[in-house]
N, C-alpha and C. Protein backbone atom coordinates (compact mmCIF):
# COMPACT_ATOMS: atom_id res chain seq x y z
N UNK A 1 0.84 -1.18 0.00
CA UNK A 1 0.00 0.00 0.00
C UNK A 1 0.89 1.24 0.00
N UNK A 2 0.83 1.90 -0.44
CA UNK A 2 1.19 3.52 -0.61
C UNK A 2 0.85 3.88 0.19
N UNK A 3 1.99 4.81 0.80
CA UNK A 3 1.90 5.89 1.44
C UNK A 3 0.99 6.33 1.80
N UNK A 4 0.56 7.58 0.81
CA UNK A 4 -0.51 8.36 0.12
C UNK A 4 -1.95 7.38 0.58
N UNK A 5 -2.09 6.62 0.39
CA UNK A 5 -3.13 5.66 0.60
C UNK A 5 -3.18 4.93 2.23
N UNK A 6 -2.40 4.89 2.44
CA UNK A 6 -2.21 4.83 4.05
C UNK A 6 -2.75 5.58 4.89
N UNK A 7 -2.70 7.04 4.68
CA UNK A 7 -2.26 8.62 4.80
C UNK A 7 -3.92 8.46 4.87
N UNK A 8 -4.77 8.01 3.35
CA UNK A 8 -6.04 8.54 2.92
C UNK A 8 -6.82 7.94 4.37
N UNK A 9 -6.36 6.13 4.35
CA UNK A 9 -7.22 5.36 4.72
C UNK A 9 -7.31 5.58 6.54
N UNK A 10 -6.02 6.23 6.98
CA UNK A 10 -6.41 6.41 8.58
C UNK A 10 -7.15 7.89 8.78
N UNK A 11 -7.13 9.08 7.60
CA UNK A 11 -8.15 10.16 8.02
C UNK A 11 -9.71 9.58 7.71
N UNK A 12 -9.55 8.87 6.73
CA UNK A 12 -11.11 8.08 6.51
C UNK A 12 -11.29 7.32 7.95
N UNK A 13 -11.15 6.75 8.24
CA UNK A 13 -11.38 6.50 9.60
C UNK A 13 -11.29 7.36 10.55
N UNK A 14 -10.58 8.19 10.86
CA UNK A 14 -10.50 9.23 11.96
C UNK A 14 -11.77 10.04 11.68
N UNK A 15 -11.99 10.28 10.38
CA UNK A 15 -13.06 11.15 9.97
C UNK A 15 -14.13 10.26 10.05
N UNK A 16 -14.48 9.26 9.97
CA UNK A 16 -15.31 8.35 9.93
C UNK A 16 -16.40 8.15 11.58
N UNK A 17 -14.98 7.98 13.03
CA UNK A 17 -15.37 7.93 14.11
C UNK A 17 -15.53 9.18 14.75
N UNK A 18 -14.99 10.31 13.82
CA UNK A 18 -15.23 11.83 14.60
C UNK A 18 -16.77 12.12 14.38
N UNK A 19 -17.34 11.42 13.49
CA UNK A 19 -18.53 11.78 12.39
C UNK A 19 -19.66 10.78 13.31
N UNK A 20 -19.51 9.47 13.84
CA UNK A 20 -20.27 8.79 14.73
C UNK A 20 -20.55 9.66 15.97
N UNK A 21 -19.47 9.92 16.52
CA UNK A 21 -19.42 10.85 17.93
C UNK A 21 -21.01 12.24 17.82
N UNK A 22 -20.78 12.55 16.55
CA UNK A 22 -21.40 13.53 15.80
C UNK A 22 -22.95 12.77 15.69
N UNK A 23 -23.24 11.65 15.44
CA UNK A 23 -24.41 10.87 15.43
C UNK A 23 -24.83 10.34 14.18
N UNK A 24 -24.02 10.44 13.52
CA UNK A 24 -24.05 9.86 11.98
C UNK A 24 -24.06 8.15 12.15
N UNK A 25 -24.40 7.47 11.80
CA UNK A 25 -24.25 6.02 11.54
C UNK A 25 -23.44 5.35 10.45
N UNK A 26 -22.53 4.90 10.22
CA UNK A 26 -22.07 4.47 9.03
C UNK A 26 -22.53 2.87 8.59
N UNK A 27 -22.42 3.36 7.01
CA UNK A 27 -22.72 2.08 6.44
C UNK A 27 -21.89 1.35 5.71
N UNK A 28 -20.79 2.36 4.57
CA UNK A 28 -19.79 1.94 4.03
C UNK A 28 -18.41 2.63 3.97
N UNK A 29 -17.03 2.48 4.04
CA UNK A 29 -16.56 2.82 4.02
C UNK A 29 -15.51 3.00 2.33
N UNK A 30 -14.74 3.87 1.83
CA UNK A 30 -14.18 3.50 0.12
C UNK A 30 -15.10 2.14 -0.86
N UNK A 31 -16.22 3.05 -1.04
CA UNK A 31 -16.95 2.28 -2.16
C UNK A 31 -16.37 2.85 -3.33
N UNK A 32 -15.90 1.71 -3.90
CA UNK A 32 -15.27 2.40 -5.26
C UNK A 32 -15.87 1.27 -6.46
N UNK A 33 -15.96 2.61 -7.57
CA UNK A 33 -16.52 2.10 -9.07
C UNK A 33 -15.61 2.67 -9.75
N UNK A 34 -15.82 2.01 -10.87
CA UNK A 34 -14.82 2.51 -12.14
C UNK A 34 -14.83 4.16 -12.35
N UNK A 35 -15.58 4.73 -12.56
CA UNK A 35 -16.13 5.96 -12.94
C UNK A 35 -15.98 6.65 -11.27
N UNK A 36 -15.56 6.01 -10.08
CA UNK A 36 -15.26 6.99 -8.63
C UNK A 36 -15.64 6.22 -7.52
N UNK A 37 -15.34 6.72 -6.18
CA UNK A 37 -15.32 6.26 -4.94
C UNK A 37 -16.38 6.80 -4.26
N UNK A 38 -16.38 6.44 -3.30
CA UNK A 38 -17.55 7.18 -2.10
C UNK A 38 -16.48 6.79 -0.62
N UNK A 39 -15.81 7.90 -0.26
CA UNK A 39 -15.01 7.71 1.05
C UNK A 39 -16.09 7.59 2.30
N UNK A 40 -17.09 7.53 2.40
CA UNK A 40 -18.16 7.22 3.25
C UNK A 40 -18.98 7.05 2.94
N UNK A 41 -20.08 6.57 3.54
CA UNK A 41 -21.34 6.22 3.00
C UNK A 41 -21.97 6.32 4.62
N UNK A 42 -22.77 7.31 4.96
CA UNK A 42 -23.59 6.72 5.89
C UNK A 42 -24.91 7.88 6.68
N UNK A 43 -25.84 7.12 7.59
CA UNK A 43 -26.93 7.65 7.91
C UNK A 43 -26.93 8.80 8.93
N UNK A 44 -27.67 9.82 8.84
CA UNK A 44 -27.71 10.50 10.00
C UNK A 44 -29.11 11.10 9.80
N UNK A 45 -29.64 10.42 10.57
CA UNK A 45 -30.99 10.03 11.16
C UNK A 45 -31.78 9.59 9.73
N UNK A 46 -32.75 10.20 9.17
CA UNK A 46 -33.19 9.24 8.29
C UNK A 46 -32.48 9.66 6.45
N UNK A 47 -31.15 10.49 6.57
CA UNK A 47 -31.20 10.67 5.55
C UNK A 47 -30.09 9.86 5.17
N UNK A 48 -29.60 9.59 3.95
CA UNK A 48 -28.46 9.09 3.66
C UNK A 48 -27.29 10.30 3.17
N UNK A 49 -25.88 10.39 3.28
CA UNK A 49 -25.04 10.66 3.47
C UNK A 49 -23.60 10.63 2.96
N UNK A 50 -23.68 11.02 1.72
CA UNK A 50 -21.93 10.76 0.94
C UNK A 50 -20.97 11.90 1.11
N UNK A 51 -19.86 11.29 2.04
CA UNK A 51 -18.85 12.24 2.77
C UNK A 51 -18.25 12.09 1.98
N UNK A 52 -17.63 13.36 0.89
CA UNK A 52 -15.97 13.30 0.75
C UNK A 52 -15.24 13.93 1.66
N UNK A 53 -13.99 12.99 1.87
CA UNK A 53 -13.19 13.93 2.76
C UNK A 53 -11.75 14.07 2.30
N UNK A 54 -11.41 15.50 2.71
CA UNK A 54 -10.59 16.35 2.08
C UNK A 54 -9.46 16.53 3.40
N UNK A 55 -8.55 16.58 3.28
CA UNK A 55 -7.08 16.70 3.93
C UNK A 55 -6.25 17.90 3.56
N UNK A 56 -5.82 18.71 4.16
CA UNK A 56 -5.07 19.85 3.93
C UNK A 56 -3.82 19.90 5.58
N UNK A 57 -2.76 19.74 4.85
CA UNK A 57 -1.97 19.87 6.23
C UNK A 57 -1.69 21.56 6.18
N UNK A 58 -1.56 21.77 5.19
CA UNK A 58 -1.16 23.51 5.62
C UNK A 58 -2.09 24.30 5.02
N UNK A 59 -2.93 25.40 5.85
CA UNK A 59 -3.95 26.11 5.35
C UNK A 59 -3.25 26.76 3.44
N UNK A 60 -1.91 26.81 3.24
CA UNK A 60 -1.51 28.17 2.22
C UNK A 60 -2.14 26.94 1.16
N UNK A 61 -2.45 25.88 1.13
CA UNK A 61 -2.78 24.73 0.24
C UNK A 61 -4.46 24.89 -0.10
N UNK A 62 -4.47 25.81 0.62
CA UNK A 62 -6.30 26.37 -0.03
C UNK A 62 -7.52 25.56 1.01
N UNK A 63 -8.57 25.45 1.23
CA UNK A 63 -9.14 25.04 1.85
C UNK A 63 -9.69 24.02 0.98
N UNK A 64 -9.82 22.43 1.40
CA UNK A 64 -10.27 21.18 1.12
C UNK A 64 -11.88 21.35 0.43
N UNK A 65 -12.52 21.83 0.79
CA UNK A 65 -14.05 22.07 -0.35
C UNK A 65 -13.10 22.72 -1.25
N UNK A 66 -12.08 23.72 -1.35
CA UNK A 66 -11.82 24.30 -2.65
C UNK A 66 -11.32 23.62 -3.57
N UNK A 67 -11.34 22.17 -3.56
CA UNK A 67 -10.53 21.21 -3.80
C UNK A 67 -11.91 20.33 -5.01
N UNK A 68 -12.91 20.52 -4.58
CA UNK A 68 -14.17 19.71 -4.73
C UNK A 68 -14.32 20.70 -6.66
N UNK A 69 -14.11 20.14 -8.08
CA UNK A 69 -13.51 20.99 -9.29
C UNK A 69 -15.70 19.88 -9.35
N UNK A 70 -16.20 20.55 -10.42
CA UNK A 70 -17.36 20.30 -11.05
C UNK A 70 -17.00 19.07 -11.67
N UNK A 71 -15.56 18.46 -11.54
CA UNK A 71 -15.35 16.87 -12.72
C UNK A 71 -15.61 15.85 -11.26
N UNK A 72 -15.10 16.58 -10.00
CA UNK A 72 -15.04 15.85 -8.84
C UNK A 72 -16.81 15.75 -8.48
N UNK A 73 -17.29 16.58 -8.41
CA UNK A 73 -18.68 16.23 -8.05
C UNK A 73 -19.33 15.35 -9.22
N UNK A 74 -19.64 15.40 -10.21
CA UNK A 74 -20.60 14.62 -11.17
C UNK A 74 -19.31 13.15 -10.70
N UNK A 75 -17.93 13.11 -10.93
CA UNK A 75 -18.05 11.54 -10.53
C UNK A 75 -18.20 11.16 -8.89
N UNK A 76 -18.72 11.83 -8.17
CA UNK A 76 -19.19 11.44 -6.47
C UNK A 76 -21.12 11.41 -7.12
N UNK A 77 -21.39 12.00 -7.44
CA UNK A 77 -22.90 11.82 -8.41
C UNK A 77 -22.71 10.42 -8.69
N UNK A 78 -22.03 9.97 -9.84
CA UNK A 78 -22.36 9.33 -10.76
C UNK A 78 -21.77 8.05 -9.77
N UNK A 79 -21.26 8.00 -8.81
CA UNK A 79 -20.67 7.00 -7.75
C UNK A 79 -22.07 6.92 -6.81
N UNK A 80 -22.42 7.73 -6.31
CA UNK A 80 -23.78 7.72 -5.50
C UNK A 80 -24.91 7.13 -6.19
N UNK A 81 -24.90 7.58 -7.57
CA UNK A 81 -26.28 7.01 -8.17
C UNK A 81 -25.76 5.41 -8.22
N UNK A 82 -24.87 4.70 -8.41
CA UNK A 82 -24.32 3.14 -8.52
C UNK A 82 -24.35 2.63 -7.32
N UNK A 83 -24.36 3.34 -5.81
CA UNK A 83 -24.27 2.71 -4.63
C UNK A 83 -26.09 2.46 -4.21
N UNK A 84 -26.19 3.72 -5.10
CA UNK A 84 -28.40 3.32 -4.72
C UNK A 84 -28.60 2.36 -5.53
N UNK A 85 -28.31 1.75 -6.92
CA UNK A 85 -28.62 1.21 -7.55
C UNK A 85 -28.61 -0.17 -7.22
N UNK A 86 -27.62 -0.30 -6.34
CA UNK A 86 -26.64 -1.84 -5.65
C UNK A 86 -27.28 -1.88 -4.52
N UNK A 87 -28.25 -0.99 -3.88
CA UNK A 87 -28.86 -0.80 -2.46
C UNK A 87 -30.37 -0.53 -2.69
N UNK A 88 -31.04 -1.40 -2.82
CA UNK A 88 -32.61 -0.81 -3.64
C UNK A 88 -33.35 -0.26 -2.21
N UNK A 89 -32.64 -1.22 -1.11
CA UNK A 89 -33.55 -0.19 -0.21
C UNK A 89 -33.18 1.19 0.39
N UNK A 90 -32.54 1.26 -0.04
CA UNK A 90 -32.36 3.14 0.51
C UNK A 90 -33.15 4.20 -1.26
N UNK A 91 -33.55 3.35 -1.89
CA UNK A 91 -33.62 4.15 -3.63
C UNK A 91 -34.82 5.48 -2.97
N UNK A 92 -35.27 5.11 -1.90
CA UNK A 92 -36.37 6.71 -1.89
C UNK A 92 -35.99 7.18 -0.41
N UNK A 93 -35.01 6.99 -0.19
CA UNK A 93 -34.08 8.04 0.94
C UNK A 93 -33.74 8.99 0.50
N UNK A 94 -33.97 10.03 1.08
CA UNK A 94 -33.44 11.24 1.11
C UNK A 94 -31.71 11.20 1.01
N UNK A 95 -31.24 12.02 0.46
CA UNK A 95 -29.86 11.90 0.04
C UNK A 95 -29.04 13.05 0.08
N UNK A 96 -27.94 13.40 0.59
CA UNK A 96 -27.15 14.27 0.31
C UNK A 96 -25.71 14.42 0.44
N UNK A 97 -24.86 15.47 -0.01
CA UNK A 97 -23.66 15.57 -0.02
C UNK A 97 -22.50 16.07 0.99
N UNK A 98 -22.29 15.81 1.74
CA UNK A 98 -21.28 16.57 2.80
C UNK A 98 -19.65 16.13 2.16
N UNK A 99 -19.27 17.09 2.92
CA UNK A 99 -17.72 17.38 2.92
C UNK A 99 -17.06 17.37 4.07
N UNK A 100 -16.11 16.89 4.47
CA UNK A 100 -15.65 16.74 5.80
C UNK A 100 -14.21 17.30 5.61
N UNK A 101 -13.55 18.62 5.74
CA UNK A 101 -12.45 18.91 5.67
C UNK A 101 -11.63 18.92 6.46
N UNK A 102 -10.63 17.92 6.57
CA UNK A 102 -9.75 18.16 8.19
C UNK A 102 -7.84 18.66 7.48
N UNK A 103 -7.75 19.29 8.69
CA UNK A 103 -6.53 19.55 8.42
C UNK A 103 -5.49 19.39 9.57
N UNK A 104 -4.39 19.80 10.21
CA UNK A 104 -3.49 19.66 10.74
C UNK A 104 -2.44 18.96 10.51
N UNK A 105 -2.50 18.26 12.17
CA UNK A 105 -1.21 17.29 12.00
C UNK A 105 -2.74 15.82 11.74
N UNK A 106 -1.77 15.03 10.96
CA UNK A 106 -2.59 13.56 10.94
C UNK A 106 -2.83 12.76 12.16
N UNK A 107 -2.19 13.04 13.54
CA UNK A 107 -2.66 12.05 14.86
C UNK A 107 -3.39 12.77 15.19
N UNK A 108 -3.89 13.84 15.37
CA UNK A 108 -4.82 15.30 15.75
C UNK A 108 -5.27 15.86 15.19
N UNK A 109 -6.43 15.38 13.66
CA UNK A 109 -6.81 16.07 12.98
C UNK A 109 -7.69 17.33 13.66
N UNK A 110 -8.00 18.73 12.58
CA UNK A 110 -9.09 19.55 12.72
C UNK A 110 -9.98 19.05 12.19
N UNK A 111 -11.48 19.15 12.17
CA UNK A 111 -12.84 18.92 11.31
C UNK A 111 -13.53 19.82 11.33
N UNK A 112 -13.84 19.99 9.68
CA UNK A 112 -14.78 21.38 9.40
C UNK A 112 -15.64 20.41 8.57
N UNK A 113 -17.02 20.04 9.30
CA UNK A 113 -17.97 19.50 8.79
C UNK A 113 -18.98 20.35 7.51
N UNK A 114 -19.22 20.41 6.55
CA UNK A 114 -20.43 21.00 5.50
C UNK A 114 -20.93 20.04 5.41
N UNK A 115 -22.15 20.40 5.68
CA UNK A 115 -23.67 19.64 5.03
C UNK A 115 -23.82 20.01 3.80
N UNK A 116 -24.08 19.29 3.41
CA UNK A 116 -25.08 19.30 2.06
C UNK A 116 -24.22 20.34 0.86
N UNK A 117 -22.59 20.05 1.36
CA UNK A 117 -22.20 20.86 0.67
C UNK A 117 -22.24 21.29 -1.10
N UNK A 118 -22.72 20.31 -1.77
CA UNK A 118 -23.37 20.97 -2.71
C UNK A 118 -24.26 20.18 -3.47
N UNK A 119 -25.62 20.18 -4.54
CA UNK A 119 -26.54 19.56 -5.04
C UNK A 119 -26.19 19.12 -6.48
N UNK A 120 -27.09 18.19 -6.28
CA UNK A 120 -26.83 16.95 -7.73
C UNK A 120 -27.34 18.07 -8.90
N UNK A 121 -28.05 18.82 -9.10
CA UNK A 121 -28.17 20.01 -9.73
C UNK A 121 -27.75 21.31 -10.17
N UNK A 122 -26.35 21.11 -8.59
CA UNK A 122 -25.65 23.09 -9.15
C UNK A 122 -24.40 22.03 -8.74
């Protein structure tokens, strides 16, 4: 495993159990399709929930939503519409997009939670 992928897979988890604490429920963790991933997957209260999460160790690196380009959302779209498709019972759940941006050091991340940070439409 890479580095880089090492790096991804313990903030996905850190971000994952900071996000339970928070009252979220998880369901999946790196669902990945050809066409993209879903670094989370999960419930908070009756809606469903696709976290990307974004890593920035030094703020001058721009802030992690600034990171989120219109090619990155349609393939977290087009990854979400394949995880409902594979899940028929969540197909009339309410659905949305968050962003989970943490930064610092990696044993002590920060978390800057967005809801619904942006729609399958804009």
């Amino acid at each position: 495993m890479s580095e880089k992928r090492a790096v991804g897979d313990a903030l996905e988890a850190a971000t994952e159990h900071w996000l339970v604490a928070q009252g979220l429920r998880p369901l999946a963790r790196q669902v990945r399709f050809r066409l993209g991933e879903l670094d989370l997957v999960m419930l908070h209260g009756d809606v469903l929930v696709f976290v990307e999460v974004r890593y920035r160790a030094h703020a001058g690196h721009g802030d992690g939503i600034d990171s989120i380009t219109r090619a990155k959302r349609g393939k977290l779209v087009r990854a979400a519409s394949l995880f409902l498709q594979g899940h028929p019972r969540y197909a009339n759940t309410p659905c949305r997009f968050d962003v989970v941006a943490a930064s610092g050091a990696l044993d002590a991340p920060q978390f800057e939670w967005i809801r619904d940070a942006f729609r399958v439409d804009g």
